[in-house]
Protein backbone atom coordinates (compact mmCIF):
# COMPACT_ATOMS: atom_id res chain seq x y z
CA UNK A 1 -112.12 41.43 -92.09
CA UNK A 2 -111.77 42.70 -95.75
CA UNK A 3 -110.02 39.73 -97.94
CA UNK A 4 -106.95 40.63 -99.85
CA UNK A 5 -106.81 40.98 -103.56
CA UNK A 6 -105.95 37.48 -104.65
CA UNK A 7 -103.21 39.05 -107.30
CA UNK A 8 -101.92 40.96 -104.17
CA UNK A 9 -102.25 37.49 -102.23
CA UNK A 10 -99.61 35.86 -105.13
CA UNK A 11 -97.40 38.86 -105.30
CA UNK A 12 -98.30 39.77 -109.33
CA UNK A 13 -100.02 42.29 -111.49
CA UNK A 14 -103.59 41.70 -113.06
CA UNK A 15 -102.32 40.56 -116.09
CA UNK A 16 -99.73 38.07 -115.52
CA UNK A 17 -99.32 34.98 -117.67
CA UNK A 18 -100.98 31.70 -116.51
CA UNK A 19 -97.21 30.53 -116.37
CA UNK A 20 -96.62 33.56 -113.36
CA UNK A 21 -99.49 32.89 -111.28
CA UNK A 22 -97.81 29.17 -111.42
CA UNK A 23 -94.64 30.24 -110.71
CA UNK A 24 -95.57 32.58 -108.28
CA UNK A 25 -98.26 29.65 -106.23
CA UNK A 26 -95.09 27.44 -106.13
CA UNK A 27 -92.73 29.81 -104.84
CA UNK A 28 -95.27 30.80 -102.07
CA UNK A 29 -96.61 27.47 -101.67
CA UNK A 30 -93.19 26.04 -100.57
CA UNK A 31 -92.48 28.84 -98.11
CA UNK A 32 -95.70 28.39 -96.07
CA UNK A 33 -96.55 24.94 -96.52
CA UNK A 34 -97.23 23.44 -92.79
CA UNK A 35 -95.04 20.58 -92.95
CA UNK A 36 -91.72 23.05 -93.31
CA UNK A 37 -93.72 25.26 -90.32
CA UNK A 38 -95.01 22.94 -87.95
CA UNK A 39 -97.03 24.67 -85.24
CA UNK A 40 -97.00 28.60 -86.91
CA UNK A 41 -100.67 29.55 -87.04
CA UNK A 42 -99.91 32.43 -89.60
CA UNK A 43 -98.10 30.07 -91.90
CA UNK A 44 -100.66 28.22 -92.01
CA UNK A 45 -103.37 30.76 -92.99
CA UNK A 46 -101.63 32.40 -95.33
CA UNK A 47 -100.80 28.68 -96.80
CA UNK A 48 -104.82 28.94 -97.13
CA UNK A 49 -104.42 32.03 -98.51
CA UNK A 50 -101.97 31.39 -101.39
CA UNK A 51 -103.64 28.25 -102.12
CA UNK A 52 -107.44 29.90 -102.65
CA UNK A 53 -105.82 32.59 -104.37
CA UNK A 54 -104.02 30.50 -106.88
CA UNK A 55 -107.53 28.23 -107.36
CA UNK A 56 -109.35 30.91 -108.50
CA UNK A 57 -106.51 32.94 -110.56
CA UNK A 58 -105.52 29.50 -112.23
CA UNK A 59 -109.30 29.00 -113.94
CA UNK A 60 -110.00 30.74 -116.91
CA UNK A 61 -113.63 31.31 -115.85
CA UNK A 62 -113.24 31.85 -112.06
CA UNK A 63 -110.61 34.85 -112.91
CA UNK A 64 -112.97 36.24 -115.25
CA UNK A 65 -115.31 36.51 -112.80
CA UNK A 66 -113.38 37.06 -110.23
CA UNK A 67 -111.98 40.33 -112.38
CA UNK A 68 -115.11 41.50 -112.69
CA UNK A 69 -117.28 41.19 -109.49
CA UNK A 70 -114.34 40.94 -106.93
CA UNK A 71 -115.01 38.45 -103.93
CA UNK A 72 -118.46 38.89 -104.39
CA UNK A 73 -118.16 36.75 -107.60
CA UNK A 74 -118.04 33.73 -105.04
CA UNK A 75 -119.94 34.83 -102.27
CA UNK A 76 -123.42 33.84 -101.68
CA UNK A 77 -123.97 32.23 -105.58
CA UNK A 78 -122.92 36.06 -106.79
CA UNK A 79 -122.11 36.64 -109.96
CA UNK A 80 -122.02 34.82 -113.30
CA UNK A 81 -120.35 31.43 -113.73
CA UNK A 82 -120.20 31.67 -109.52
CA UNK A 83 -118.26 29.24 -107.96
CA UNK A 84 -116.56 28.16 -104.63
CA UNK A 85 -113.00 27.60 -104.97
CA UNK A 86 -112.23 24.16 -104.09
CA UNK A 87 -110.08 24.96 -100.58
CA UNK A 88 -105.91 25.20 -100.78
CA UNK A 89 -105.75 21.40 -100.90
CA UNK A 90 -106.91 22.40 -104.65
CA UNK A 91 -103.95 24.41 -105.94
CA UNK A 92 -101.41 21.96 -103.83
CA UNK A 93 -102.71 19.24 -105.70
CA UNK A 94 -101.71 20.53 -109.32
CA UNK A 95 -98.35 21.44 -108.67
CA UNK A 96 -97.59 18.06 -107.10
CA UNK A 97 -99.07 16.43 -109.97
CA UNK A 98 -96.86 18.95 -112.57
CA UNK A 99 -93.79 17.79 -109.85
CA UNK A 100 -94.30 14.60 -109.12
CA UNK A 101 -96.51 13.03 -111.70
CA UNK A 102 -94.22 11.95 -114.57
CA UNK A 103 -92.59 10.17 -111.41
CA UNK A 104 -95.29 8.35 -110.03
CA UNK A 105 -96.28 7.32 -113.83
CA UNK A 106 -98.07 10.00 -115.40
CA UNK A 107 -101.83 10.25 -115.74
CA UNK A 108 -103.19 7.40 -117.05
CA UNK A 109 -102.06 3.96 -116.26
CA UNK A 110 -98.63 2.49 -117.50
CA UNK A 111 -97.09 -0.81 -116.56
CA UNK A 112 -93.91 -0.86 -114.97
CA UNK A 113 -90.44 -0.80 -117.34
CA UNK A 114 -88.53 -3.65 -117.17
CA UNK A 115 -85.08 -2.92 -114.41
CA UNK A 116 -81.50 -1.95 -116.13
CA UNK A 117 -78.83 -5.08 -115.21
CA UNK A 118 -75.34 -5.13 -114.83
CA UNK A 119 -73.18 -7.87 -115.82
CA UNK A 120 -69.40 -7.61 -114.91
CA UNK A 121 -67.26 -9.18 -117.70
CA UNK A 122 -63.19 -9.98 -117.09
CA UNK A 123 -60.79 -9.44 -120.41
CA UNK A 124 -57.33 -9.66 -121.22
CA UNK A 125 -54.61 -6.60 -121.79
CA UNK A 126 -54.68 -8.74 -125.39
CA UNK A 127 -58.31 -8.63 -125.91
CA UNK A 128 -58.59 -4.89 -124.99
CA UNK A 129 -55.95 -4.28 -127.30
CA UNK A 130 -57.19 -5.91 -130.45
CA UNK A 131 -61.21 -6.07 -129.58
CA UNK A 132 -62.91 -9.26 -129.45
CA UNK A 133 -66.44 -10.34 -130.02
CA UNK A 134 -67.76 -13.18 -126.93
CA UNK A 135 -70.48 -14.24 -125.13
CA UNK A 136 -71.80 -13.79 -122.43
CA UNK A 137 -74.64 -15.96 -120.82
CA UNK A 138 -77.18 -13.50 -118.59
CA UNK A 139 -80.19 -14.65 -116.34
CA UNK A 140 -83.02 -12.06 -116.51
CA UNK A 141 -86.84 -12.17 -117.57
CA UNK A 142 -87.76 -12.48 -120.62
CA UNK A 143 -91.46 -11.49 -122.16
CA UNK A 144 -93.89 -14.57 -122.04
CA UNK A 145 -93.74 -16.38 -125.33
CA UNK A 146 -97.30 -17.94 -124.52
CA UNK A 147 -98.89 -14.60 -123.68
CA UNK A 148 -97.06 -12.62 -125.61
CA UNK A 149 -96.01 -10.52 -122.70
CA UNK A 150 -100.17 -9.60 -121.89
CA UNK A 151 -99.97 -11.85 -118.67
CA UNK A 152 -103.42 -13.14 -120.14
CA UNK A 153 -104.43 -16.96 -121.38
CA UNK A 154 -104.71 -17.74 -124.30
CA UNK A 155 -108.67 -16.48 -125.77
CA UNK A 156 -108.56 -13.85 -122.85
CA UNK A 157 -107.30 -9.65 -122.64
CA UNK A 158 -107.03 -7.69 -119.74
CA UNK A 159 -109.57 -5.53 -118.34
CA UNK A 160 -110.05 -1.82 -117.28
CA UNK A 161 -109.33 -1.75 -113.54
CA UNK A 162 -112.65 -0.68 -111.98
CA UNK A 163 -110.88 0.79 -108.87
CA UNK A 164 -109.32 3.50 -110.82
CA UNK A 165 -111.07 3.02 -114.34
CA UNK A 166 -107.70 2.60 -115.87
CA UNK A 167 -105.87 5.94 -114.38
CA UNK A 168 -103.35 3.75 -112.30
CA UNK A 169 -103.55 5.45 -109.94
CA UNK A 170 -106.40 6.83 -107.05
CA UNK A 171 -106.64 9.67 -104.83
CA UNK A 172 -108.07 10.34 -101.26
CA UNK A 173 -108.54 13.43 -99.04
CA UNK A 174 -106.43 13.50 -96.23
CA UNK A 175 -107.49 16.73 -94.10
CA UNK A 176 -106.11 20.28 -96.44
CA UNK A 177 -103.97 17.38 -98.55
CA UNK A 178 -105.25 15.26 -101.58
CA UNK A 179 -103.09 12.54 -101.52
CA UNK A 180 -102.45 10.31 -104.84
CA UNK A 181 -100.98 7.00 -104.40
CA UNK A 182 -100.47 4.02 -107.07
CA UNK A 183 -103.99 2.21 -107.56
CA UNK A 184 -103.43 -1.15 -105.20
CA UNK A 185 -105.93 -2.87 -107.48
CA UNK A 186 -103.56 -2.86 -110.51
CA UNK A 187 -100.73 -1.83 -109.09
CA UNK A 188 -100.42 0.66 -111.79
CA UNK A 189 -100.98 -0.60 -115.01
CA UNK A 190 -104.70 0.39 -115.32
CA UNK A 191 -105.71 -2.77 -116.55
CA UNK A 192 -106.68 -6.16 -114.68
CA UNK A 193 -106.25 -9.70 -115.52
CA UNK A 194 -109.18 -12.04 -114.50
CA UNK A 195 -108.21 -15.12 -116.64
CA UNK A 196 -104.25 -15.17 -115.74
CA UNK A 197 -101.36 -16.67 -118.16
CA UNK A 198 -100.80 -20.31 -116.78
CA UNK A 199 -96.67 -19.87 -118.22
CA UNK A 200 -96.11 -16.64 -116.16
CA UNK A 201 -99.26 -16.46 -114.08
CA UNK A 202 -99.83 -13.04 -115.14
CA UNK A 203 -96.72 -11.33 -115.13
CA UNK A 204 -96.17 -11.53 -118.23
CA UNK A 205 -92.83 -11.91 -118.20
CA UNK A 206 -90.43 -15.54 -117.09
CA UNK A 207 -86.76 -15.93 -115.56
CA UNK A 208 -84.74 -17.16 -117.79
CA UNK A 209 -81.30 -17.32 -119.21
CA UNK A 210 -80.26 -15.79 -122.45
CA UNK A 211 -76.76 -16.14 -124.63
CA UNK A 212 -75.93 -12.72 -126.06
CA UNK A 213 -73.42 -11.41 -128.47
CA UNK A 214 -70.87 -8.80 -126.87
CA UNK A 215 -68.47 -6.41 -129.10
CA UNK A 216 -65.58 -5.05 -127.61
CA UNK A 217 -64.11 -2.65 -129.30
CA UNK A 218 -60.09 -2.62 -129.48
CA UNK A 219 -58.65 0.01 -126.56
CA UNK A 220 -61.41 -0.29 -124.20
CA UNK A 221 -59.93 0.48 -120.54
CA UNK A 222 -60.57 -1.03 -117.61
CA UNK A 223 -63.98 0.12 -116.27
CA UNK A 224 -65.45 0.93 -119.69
CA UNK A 225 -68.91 0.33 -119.72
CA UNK A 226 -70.94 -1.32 -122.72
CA UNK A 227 -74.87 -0.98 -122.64
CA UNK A 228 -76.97 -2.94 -124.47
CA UNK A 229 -80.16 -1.14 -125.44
CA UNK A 230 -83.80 -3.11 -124.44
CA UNK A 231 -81.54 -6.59 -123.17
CA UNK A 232 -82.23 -5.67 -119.25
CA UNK A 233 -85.32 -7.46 -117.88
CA UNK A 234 -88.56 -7.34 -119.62
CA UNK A 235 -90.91 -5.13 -118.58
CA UNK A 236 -94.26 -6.09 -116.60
CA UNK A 237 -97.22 -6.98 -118.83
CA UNK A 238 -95.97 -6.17 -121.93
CA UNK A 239 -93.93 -3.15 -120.73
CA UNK A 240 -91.05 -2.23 -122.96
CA UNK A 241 -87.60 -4.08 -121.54
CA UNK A 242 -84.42 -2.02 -119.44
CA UNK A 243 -81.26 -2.20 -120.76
CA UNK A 244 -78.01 -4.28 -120.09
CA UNK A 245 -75.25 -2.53 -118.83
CA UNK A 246 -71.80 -4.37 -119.02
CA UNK A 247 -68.50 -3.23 -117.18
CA UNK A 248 -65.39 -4.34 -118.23
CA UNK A 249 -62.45 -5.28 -115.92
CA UNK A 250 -58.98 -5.89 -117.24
CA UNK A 251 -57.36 -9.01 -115.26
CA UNK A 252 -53.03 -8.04 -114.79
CA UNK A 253 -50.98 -8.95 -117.23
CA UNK A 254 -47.55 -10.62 -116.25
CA UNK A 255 -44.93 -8.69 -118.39
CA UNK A 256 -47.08 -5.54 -118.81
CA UNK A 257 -48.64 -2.79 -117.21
CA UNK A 258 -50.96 -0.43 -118.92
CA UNK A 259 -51.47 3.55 -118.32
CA UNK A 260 -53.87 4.70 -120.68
CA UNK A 261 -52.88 3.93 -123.98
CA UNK A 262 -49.41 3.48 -122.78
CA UNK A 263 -47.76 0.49 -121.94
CA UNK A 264 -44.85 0.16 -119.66
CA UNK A 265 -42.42 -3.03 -119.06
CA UNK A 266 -39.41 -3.66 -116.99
CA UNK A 267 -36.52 -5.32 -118.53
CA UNK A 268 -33.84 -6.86 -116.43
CA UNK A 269 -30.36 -7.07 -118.27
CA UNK A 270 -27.11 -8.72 -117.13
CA UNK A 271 -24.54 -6.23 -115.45
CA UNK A 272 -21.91 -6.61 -118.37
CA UNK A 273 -24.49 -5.56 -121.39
CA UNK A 274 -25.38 -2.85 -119.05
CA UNK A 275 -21.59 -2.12 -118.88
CA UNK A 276 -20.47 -2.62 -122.30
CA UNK A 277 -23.89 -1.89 -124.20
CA UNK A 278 -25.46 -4.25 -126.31
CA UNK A 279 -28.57 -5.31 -127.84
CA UNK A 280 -32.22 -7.17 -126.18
CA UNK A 281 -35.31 -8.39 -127.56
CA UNK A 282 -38.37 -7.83 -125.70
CA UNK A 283 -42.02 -8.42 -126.50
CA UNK A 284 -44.82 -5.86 -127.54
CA UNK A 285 -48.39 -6.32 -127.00
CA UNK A 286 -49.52 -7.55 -130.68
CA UNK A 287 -47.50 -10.84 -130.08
CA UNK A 288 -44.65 -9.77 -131.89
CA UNK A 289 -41.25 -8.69 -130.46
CA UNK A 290 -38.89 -5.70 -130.92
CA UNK A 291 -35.31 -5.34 -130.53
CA UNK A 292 -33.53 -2.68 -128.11
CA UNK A 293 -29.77 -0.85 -128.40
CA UNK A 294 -28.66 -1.07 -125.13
CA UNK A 295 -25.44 1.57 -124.80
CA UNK A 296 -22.36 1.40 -122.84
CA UNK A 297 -23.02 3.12 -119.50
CA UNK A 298 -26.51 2.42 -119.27
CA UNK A 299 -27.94 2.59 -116.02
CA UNK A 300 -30.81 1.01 -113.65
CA UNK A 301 -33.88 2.41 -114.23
CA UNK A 302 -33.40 3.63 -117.73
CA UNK A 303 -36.31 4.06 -119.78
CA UNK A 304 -35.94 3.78 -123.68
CA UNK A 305 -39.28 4.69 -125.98
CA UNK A 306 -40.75 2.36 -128.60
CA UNK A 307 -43.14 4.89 -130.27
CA UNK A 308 -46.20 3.35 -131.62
CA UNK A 309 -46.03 0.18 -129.60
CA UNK A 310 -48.27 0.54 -127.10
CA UNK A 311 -52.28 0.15 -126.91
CA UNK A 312 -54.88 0.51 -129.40
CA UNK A 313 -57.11 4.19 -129.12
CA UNK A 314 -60.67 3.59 -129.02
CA UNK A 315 -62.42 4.56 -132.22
CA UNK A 316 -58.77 5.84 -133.61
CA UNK A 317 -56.18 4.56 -136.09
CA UNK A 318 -53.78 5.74 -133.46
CA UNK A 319 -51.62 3.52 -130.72
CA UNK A 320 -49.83 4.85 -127.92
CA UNK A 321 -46.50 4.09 -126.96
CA UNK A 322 -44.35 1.50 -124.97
CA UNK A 323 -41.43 2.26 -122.64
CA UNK A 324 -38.93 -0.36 -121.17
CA UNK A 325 -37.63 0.23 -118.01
CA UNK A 326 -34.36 -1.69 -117.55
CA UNK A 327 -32.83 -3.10 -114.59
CA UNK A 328 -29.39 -3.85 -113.99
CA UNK A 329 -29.20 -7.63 -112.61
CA UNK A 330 -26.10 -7.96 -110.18
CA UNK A 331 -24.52 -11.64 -110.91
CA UNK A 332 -24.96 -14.45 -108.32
CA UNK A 333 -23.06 -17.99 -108.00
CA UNK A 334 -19.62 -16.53 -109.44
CA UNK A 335 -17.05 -19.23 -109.89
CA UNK A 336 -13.88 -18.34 -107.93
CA UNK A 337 -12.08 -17.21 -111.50
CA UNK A 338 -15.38 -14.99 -112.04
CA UNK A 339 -14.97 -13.79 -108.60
CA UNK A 340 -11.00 -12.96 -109.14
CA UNK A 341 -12.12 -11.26 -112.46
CA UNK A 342 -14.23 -9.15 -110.29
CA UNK A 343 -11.51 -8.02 -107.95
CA UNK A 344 -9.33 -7.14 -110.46
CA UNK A 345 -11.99 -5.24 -112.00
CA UNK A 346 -12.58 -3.04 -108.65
CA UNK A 347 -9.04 -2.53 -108.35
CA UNK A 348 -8.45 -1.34 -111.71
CA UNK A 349 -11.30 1.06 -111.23
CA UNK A 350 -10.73 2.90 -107.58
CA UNK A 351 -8.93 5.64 -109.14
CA UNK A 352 -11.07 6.34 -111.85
CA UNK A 353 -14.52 7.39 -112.20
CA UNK A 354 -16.39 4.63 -113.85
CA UNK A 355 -19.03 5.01 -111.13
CA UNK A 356 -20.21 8.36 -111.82
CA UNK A 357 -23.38 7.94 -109.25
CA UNK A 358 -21.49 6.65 -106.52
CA UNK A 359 -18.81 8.85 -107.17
CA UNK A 360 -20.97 12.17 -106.81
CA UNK A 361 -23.10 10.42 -103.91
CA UNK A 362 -20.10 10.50 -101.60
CA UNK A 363 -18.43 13.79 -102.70
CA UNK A 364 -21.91 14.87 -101.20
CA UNK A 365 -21.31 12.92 -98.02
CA UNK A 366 -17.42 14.04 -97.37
CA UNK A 367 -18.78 17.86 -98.21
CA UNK A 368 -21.74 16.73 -95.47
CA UNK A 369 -19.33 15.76 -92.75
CA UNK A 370 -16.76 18.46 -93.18
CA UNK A 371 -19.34 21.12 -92.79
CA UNK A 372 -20.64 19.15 -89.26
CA UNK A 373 -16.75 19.09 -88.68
CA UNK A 374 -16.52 22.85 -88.86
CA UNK A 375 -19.83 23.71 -87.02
């Protein structure tokens, strides 16, 4: 049986870019491989197919030849620069090193970077409002002051690992599959150590607790996160280090409540300033305190605006506001002549509408119960 044209095989024209016959492989690759067609004899073939194609196409040589003598160009030691193509496994093998190499460390050995850490870190409302510069005490490693991070004594250097002669990383043939798998020798760093560090014994690296310097700038929110670039753990063997990442929490505050860069307080004032109106101090975030017209009528759950007064805006000149939120305290204890005071009070008032809620509330009630009455 007559072989297909490998450029019919990948689906493009003679003179497509090294970058299509890739693109093209990949695309066809993926569609037939036997692992997504477990059992299908045709996928599998044309799997074959794809991947001899592509081994040819993808040499600069091979195509040559392979434009100029057809098949023949690898059949029987035909043909100039004659080759066999080196079975699908081939092809496979470059696009999961172009996918999957940079992942599994590259070509080349490269010891491992050192992990990212967290630290979680509890401020006030106060310090998030002004900023504040702390410490913060965080175990981690740290590189090997008597190696110098190399993992080897003193006198000594590491080695080229003769397993896989520094790559990191070795490969073996698995049936149609070249599989490549970190080099168990060095574990990936290419390099061995025969006369180990005594300090680290050859990681190059210790545990150890380190003071560091935080910044926090003023109107962080709760949840902001601060990272600290190369203070994670070290890396192995002289590996560069990962980064610190810290999260801020803000612990409650007992007269405030925070909502962005708003702030929000409740107030409770006695039922006669609430009455007759008045004035109140209350307090504002900087320490300071602010005073508050209170007007005749004013009700529970009135809110009054202190523009200006609330939190600090990251990287801004700006604040946000504060709004009080009063509360009308009903007196307790009364002294019988408070008590008579009272009474008068309510009778004075029955026939006139000082209680403008109330008032409306059960007109809306009486209108409620006449309509049931006339249903």
């Amino acid at each position: 049986m007559a072989k297909q044209d490998y450029y019919q095989t990948l689906g493009v024209q003679k003179n497509a870019a090294a970058g299509d016959l890739k693109k093209a492989y990949r695309k066809l690759a993926m569609q037939y491989h036997p692992d997504r067609n477990s059992g299908d004899n045709t996928a599998e073939h044309k799997f074959k197919e794809v991947s001899e194609a592509y081994d040819v196409l993808k040499d600069a040589d091979k195509r040559a030849a392979y434009d100029r003598f057809g098949h023949a160009a690898f059949e029987n030691g035909g043909g100039p620069g004659a080759s066999r193509p080196g079975g699908f496994g081939a092809g496979f093998a470059d696009i999961f090193d172009e996918m999957f190499g940079d992942f599994m460390g590259g070509r080349g050995g490269t010891a491992a970077r050192g992990a990212d850490l967290r630290f979680n870190l509890e401020i006030t409302l106060e310090d998030a409002f002004s900023g504040k510069t702390t410490q913060i005490r965080v175990p981690t490693s740290v590189t090997c002051d008597a190696c110098t991070g190399s993992g080897a004594a003193k006198g000594s250097a590491p080695t080229t690992c003769n397993t896989c002669r520094g790559n990191g990383r070795v490969r073996a043939q698995q049936g149609f599959f070249t599989i490549e798998r970190t080099c168990p020798t060095c574990h990936g760093g290419g390099r061995v150590i025969d006369d180990p560090c005594r300090a680290c014994h050859g990681a190059g690296r210790l545990q150890k607790e380190k003071t560091l310097q935080v910044n926090i700038p003023p109107g962080v929110e709760d949840g902001t996160r601060i990272r600290l670039s190369g203070e994670g753990e070290a890396g192995v063997r002289g590996a560069g280090s990962g980064d610190l990442y810290i999260f801020l929490a803000l612990q409650p505050h007992r007269l405030f409540q925070r909502d962005g860069a708003d702030i929000y307080c409740q107030v409770p004032i006695p039922m006669t300033t609430a009455a007759l109106g008045g004035s109140m101090e209350v307090p504002i975030i900087d320490g300071g305190r602010t005073k508050i017209s209170v007007p005749a009528g004013t009700q529970t759950n009135r809110r009054f605006r202190l523009k200006g007064k609330g939190m600090s805006v990251m990287r801004s000149t700006a604040r946000g506001d504060m709004y009080v939120e009063v509360n009308t305290e009903t007196p307790v204890n009364l002294t019988k002549r408070q008590q008579e005071l009272l009474r008068e009070f309510d009778s004075e008032s029955k026939d006139r509408k000082h209680h403008p809620e109330s008032e409306g509330f059960f007109t809306r009630v009486k209108e409620f119960w006449d309509d049931l009455t006339e249903s």
